[in-house]
PDB file of N, CA and C in Angstrom:
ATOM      1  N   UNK A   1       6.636   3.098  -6.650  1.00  0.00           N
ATOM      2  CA  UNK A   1       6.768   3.843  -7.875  1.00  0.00           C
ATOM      3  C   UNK A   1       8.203   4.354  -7.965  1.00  0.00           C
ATOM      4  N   UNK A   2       8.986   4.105  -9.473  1.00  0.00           N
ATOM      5  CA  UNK A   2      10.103   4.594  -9.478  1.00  0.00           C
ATOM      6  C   UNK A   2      10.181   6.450  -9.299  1.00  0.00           C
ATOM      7  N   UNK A   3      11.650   7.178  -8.877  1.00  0.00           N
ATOM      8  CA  UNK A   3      11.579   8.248  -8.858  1.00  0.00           C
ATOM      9  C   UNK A   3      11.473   8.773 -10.171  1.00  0.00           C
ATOM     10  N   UNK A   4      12.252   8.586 -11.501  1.00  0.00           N
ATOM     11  CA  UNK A   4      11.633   9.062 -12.431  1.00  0.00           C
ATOM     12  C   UNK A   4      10.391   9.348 -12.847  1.00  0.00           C
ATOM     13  N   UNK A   5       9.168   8.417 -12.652  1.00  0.00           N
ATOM     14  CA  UNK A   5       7.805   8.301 -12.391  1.00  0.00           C
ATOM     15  C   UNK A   5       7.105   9.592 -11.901  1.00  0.00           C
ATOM     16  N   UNK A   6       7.569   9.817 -10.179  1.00  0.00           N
ATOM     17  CA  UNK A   6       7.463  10.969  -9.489  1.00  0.00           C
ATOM     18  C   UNK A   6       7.752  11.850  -9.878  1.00  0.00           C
ATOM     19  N   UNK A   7       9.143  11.849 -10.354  1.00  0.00           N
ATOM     20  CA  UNK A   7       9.394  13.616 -10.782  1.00  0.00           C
ATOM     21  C   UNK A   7       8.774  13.622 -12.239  1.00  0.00           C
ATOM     22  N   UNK A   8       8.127  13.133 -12.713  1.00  0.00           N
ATOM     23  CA  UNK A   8       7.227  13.433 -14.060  1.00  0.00           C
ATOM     24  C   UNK A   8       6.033  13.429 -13.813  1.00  0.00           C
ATOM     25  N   UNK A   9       5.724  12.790 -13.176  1.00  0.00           N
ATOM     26  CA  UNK A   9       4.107  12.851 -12.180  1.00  0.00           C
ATOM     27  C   UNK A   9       3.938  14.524 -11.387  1.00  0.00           C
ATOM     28  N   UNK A  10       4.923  14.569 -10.390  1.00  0.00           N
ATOM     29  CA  UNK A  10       4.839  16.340  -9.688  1.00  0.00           C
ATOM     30  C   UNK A  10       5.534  16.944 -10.531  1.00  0.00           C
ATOM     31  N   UNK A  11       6.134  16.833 -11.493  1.00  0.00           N
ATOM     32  CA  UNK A  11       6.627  17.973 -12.570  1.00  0.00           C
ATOM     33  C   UNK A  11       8.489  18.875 -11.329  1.00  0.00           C
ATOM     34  N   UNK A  12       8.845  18.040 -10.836  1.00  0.00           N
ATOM     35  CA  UNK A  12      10.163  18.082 -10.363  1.00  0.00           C
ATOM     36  C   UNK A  12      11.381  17.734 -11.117  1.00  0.00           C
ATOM     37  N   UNK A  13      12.313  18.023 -10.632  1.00  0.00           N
ATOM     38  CA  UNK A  13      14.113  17.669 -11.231  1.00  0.00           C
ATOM     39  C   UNK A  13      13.950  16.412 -10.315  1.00  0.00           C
ATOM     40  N   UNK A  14      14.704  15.225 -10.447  1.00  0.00           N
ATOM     41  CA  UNK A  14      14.761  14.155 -10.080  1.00  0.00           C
ATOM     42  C   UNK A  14      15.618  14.254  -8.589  1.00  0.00           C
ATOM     43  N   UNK A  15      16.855  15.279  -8.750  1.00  0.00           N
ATOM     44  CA  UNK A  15      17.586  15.672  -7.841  1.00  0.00           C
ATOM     45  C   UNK A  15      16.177  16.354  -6.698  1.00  0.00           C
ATOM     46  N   UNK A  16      15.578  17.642  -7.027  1.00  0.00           N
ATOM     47  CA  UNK A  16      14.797  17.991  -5.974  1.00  0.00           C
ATOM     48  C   UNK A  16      13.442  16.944  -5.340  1.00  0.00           C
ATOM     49  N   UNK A  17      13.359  16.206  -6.275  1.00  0.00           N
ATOM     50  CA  UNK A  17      12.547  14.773  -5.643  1.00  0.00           C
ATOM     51  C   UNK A  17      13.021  14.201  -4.562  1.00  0.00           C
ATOM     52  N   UNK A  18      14.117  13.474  -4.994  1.00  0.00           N
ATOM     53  CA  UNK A  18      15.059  13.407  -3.835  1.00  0.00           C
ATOM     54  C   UNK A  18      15.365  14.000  -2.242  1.00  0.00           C
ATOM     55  N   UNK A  19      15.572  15.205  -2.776  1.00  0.00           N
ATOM     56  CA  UNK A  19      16.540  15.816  -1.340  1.00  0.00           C
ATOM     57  C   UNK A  19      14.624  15.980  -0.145  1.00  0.00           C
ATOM     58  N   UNK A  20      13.528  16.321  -1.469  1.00  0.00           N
ATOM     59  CA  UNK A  20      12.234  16.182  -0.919  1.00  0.00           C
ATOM     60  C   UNK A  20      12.025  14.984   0.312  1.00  0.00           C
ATOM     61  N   UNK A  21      11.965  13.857  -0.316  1.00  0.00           N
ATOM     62  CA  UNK A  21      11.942  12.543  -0.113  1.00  0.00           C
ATOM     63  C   UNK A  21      12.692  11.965   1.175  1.00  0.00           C
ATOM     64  N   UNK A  22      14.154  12.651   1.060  1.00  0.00           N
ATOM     65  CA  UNK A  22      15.098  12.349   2.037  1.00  0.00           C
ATOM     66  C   UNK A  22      14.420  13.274   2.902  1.00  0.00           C
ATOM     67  N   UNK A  23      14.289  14.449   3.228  1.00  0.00           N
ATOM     68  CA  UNK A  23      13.783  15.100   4.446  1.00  0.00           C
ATOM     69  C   UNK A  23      12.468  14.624   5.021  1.00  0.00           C
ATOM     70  N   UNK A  24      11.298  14.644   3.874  1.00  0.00           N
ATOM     71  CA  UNK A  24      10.393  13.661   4.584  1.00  0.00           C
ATOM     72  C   UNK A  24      10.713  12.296   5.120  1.00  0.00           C
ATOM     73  N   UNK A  25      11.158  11.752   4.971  1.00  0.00           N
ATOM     74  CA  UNK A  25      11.276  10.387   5.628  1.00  0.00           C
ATOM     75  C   UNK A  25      12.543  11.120   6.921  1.00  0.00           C
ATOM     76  N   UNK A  26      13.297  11.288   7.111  1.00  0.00           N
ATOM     77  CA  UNK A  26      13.853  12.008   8.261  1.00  0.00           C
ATOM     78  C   UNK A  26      12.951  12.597   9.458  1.00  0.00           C
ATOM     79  N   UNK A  27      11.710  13.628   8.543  1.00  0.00           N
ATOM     80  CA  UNK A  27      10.936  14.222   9.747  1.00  0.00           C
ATOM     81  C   UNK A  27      10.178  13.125  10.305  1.00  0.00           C
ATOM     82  N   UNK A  28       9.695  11.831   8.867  1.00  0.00           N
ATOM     83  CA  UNK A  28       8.872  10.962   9.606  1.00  0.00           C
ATOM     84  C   UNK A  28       9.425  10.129  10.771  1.00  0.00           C
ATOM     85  N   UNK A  29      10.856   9.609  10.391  1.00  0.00           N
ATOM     86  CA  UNK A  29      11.526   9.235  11.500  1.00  0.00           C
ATOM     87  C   UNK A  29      11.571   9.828  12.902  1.00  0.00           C
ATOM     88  N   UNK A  30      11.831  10.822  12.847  1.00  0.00           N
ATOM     89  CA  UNK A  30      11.903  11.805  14.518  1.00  0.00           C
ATOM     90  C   UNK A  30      10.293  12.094  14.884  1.00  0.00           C
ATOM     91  N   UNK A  31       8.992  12.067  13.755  1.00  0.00           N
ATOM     92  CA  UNK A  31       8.249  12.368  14.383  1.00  0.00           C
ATOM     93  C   UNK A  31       7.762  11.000  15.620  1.00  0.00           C
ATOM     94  N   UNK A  32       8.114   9.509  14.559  1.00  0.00           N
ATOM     95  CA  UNK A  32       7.507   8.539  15.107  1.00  0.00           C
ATOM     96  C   UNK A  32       8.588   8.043  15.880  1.00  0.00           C
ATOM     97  N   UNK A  33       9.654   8.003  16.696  1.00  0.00           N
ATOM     98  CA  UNK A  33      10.592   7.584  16.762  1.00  0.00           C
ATOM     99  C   UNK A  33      10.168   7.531  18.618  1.00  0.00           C
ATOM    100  N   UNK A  34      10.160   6.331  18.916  1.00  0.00           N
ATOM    101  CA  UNK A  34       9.903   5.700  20.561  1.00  0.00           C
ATOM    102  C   UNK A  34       8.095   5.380  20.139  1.00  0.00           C
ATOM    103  N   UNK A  35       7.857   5.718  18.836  1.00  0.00           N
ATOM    104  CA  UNK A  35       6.430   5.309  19.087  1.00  0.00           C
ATOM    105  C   UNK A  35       5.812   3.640  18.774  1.00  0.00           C
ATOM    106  N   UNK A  36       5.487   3.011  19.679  1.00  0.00           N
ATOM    107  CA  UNK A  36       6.026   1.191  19.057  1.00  0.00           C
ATOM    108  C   UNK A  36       4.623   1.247  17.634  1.00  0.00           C
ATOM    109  N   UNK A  37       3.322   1.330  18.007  1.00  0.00           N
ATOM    110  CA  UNK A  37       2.630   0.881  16.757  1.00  0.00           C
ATOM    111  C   UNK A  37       3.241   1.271  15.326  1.00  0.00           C
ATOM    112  N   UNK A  38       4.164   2.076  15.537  1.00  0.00           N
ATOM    113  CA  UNK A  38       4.629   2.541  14.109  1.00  0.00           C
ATOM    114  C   UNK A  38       5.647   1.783  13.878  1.00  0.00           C
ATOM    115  N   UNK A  39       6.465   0.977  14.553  1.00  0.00           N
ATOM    116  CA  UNK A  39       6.993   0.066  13.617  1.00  0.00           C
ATOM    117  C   UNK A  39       7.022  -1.010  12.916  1.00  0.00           C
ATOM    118  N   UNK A  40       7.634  -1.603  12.199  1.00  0.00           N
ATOM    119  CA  UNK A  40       7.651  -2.675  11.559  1.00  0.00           C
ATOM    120  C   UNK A  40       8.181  -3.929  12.034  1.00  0.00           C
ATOM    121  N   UNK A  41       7.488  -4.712  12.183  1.00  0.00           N
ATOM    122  CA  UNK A  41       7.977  -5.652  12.331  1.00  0.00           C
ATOM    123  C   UNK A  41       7.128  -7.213  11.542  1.00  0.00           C
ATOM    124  N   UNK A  42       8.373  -8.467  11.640  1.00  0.00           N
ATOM    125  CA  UNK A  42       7.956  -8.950  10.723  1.00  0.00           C
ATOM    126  C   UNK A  42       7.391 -10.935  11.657  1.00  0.00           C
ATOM    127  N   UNK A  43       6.535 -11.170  11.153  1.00  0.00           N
ATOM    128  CA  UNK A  43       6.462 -12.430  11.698  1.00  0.00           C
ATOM    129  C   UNK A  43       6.874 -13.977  11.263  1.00  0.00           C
ATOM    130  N   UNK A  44       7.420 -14.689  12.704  1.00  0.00           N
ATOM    131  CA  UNK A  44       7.617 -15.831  12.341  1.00  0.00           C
ATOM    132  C   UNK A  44       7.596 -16.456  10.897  1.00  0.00           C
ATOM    133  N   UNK A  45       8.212 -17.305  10.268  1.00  0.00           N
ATOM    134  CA  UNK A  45       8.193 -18.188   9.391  1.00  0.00           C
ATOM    135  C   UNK A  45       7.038 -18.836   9.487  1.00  0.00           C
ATOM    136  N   UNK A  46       7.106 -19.487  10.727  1.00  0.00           N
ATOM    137  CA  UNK A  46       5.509 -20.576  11.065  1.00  0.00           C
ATOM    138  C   UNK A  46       3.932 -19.795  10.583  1.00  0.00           C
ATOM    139  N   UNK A  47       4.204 -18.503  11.313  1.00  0.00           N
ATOM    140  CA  UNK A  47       3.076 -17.421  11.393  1.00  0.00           C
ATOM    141  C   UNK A  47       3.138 -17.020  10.103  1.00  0.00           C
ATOM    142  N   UNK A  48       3.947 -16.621   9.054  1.00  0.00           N
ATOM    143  CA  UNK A  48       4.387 -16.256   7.532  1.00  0.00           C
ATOM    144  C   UNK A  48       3.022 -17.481   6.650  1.00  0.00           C
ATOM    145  N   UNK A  49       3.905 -18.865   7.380  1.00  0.00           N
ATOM    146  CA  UNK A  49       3.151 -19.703   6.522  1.00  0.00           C
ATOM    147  C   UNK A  49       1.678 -19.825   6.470  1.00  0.00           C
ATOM    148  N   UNK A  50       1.590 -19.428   7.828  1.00  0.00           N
ATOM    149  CA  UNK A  50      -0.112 -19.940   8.477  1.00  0.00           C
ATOM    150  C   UNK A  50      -0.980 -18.541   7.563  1.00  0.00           C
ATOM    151  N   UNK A  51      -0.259 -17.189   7.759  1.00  0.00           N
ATOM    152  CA  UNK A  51      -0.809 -15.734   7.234  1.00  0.00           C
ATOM    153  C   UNK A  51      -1.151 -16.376   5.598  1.00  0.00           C
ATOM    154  N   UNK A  52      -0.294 -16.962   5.120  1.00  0.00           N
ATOM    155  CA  UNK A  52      -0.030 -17.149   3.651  1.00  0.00           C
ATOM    156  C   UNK A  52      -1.473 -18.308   3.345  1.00  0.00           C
ATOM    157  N   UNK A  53      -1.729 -19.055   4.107  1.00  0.00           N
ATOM    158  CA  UNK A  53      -3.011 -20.156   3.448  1.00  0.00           C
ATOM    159  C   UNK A  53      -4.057 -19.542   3.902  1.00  0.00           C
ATOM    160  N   UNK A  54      -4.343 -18.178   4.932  1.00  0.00           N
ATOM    161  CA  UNK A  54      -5.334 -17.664   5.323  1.00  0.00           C
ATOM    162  C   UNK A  54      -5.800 -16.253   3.882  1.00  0.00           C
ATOM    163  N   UNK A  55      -4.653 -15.992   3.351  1.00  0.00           N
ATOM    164  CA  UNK A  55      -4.573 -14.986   2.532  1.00  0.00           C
ATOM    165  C   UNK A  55      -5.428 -15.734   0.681  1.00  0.00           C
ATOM    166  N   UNK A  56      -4.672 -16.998   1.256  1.00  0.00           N
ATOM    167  CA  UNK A  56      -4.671 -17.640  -0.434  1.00  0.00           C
ATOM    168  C   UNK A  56      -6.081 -18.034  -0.376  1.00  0.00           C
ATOM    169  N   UNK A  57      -7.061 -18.635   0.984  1.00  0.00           N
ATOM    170  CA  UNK A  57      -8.036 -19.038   1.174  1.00  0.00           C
ATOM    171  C   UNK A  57      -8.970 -18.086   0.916  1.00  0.00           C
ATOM    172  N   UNK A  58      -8.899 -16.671   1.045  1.00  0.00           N
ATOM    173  CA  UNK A  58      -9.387 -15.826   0.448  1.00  0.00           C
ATOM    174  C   UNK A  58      -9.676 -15.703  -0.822  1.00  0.00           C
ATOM    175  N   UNK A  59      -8.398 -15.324  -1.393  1.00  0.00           N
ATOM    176  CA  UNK A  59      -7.385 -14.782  -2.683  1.00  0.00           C
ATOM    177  C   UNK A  59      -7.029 -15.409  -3.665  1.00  0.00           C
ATOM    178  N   UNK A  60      -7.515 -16.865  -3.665  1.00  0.00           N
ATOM    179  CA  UNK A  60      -6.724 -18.059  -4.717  1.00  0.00           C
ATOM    180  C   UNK A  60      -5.359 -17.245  -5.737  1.00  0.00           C
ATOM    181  N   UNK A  61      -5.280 -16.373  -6.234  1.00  0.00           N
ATOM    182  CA  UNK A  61      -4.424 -16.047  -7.275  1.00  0.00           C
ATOM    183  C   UNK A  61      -3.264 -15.798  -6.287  1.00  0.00           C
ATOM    184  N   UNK A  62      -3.562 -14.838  -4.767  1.00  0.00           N
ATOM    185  CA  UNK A  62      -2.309 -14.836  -4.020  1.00  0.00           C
ATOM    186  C   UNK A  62      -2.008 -15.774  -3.043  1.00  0.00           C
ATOM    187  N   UNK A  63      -0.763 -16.512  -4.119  1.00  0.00           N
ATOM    188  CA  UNK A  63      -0.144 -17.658  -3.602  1.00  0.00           C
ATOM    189  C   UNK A  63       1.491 -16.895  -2.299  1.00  0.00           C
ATOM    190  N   UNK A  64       1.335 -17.203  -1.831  1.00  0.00           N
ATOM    191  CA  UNK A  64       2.769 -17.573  -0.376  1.00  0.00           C
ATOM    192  C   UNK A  64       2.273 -15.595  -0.258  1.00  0.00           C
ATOM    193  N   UNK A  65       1.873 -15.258  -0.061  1.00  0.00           N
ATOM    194  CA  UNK A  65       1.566 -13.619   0.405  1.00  0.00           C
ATOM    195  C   UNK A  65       0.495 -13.612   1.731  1.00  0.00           C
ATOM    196  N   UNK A  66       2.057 -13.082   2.598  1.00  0.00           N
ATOM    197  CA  UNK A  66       1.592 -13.272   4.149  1.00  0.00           C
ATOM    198  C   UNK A  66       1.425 -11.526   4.472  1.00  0.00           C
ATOM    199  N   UNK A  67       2.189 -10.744   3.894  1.00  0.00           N
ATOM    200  CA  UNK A  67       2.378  -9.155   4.444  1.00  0.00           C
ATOM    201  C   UNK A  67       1.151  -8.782   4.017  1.00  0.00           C
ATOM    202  N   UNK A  68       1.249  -7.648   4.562  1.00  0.00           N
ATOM    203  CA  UNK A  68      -0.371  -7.059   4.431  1.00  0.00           C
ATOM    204  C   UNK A  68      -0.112  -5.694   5.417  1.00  0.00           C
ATOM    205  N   UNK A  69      -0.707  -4.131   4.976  1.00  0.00           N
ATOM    206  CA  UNK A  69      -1.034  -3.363   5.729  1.00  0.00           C
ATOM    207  C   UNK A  69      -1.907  -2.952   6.696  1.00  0.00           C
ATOM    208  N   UNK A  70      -2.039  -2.628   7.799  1.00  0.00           N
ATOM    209  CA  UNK A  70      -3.403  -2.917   8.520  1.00  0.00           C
ATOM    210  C   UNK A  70      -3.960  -1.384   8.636  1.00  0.00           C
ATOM    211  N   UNK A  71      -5.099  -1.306   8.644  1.00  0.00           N
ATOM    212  CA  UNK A  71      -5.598  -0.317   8.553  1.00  0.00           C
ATOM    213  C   UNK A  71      -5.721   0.851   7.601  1.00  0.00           C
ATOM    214  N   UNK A  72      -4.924   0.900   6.221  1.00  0.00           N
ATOM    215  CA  UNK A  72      -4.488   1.487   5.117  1.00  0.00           C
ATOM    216  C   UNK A  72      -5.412   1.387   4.277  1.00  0.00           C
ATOM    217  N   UNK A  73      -6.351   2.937   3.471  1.00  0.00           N
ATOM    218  CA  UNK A  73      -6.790   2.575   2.300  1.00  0.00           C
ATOM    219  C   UNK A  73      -6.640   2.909   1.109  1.00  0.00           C
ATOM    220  N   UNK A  74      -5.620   1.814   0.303  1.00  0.00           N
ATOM    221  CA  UNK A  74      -5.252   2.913  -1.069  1.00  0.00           C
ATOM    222  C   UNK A  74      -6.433   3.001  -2.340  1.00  0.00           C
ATOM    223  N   UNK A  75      -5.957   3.862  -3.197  1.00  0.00           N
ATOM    224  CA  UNK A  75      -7.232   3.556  -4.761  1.00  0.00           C
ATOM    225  C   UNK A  75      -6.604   2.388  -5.483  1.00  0.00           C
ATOM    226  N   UNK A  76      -7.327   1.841  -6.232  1.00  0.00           N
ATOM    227  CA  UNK A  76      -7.254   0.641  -6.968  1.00  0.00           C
ATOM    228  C   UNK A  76      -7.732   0.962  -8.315  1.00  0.00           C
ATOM    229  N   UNK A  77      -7.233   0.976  -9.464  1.00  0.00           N
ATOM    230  CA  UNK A  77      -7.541   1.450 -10.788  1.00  0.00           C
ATOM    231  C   UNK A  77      -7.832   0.133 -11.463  1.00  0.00           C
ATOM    232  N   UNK A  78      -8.996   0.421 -12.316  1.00  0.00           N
ATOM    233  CA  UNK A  78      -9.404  -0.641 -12.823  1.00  0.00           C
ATOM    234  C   UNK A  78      -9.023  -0.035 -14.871  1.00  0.00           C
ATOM    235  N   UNK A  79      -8.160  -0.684 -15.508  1.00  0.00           N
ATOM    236  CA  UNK A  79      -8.119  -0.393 -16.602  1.00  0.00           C
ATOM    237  C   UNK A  79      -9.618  -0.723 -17.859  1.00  0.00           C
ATOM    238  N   UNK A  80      -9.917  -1.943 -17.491  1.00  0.00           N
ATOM    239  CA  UNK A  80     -10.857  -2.413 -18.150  1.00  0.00           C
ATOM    240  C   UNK A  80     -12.300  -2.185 -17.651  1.00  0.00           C
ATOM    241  N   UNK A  81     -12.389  -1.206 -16.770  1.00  0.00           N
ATOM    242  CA  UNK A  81     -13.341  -0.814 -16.012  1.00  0.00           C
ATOM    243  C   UNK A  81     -13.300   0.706 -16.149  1.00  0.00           C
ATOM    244  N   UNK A  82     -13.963   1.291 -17.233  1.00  0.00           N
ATOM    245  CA  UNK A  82     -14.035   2.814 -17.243  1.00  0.00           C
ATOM    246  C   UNK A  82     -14.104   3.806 -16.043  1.00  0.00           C
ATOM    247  N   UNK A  83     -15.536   3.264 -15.879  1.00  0.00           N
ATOM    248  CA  UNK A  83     -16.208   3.917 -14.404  1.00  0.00           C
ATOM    249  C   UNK A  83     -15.593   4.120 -13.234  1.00  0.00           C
ATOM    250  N   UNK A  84     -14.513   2.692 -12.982  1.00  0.00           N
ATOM    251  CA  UNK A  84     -13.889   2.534 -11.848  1.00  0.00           C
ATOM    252  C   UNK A  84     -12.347   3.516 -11.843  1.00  0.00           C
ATOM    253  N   UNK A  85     -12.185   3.323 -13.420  1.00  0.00           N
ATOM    254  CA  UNK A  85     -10.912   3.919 -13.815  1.00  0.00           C
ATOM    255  C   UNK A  85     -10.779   5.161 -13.136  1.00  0.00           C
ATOM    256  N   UNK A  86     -11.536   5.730 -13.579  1.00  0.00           N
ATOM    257  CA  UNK A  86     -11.623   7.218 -13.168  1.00  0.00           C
ATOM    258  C   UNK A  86     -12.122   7.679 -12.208  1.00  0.00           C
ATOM    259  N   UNK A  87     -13.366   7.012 -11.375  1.00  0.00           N
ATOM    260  CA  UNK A  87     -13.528   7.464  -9.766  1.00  0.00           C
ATOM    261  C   UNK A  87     -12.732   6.523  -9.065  1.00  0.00           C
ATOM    262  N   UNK A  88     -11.908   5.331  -9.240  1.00  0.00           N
ATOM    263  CA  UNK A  88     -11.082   4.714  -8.219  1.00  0.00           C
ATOM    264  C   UNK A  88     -11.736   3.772  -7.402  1.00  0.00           C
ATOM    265  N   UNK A  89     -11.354   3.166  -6.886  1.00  0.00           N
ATOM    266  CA  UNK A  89     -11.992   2.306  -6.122  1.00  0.00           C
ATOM    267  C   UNK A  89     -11.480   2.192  -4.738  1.00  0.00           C
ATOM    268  N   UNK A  90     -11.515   1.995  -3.408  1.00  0.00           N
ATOM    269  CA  UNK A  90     -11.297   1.878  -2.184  1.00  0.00           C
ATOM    270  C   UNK A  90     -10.420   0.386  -2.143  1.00  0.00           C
ATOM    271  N   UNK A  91      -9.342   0.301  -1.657  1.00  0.00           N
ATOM    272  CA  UNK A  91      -8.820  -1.209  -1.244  1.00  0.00           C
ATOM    273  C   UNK A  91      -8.495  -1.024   0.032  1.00  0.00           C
ATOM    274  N   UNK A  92      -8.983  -1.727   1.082  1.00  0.00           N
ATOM    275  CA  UNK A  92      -8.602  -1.929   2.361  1.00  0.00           C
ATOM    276  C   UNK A  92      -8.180  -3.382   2.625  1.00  0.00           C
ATOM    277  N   UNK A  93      -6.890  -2.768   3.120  1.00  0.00           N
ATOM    278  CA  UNK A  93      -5.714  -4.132   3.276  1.00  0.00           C
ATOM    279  C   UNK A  93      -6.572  -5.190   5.391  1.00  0.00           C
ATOM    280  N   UNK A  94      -6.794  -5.945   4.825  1.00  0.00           N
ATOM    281  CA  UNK A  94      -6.853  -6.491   6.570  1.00  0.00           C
ATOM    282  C   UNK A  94      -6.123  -7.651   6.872  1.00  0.00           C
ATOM    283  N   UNK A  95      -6.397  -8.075   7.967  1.00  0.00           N
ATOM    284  CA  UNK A  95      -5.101  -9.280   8.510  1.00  0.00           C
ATOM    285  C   UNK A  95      -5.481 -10.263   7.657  1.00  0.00           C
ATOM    286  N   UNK A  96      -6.436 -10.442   7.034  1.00  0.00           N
ATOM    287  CA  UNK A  96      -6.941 -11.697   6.193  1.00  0.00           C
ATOM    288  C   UNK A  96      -6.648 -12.146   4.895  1.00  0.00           C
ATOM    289  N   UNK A  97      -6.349 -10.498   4.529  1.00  0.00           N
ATOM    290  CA  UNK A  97      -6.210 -10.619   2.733  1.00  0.00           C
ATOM    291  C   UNK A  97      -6.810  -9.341   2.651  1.00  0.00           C
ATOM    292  N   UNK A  98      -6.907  -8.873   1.163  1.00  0.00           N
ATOM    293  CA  UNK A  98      -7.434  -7.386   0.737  1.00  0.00           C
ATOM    294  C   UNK A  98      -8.951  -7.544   0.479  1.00  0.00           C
ATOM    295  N   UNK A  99      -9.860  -6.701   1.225  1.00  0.00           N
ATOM    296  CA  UNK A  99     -11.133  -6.115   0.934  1.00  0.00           C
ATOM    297  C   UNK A  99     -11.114  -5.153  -0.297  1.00  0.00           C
ATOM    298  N   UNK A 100     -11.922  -5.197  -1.225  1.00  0.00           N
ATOM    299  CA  UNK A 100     -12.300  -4.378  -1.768  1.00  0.00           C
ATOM    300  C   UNK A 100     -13.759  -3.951  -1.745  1.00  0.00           C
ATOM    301  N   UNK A 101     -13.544  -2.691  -1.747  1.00  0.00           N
ATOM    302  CA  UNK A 101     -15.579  -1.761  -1.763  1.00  0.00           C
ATOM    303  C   UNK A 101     -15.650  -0.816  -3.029  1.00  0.00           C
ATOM    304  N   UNK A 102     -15.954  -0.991  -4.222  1.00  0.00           N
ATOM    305  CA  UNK A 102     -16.091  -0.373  -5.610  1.00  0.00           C
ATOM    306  C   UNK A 102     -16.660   1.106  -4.873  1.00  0.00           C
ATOM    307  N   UNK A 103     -16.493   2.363  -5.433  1.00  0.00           N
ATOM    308  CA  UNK A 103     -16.934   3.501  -4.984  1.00  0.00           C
ATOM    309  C   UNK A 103     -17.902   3.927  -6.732  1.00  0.00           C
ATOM    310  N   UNK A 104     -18.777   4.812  -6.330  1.00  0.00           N
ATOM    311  CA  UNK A 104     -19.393   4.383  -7.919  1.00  0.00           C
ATOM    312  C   UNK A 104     -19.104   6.236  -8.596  1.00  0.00           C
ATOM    313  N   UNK A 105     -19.027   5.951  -9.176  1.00  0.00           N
ATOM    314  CA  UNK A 105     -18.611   7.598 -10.221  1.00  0.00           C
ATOM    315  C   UNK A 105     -19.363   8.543  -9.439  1.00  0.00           C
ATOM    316  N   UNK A 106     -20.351   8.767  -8.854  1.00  0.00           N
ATOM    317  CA  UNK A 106     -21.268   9.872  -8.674  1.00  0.00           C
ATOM    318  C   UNK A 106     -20.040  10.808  -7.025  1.00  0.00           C
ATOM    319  N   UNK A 107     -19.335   9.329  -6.759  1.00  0.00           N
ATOM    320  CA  UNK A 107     -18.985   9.938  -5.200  1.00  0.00           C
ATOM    321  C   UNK A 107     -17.592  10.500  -5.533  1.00  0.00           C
TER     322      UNK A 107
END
């Protein structure tokens, strides 16, 4: 999401978004910093390609998309989906491709 976005979303100056932003990612750095699961790293080309027909074999629409978060669950907004619109939906990213689990308005 762009920062303009944010600072109209939290109701901030674009400047105090910022200097926000920069310190969090600083503390996150020193908090995780010697810790290995927290970093990033990226795989092989070969492994890229192989991730990418395991993803699409899933996913047909996602073509050459090898990255993926592991363990992460964000909301998923459905525009044409009232119900979903507004209670959200669960997306859990796995090594395979994205799971989705619809959550139903009541929860």
């Amino acid at each position: 999401m762009e920062q303009s976005s944010l600072s109209m979303l939290f109701g901030v100056p674009p400047s105090t978004l910022s200097r926000i932003l920069r310190r969090a990612e600083e503390a996150l750095s020193k908090a995780l910093h010697g810790y290995a699961p927290a970093r990033i790293s990226w795989p092989s080309p070969t492994r890229q390609a192989e991730l990418a027909k395991l993803v699409e074999a899933r996913e047909p629409l996602l073509k050459y998309t090898f990255g993926f978060i592991d363990g992460k669950n964000f909301k998923e907004l459905f525009a044409s989906q009232p119900t979903a619109a507004l209670s959200g939906a669960d997306t859990t990213a796995r090594g395979d491709g994205m799971t989705r689990t619809r959550r139903s308005a009541s929860e």
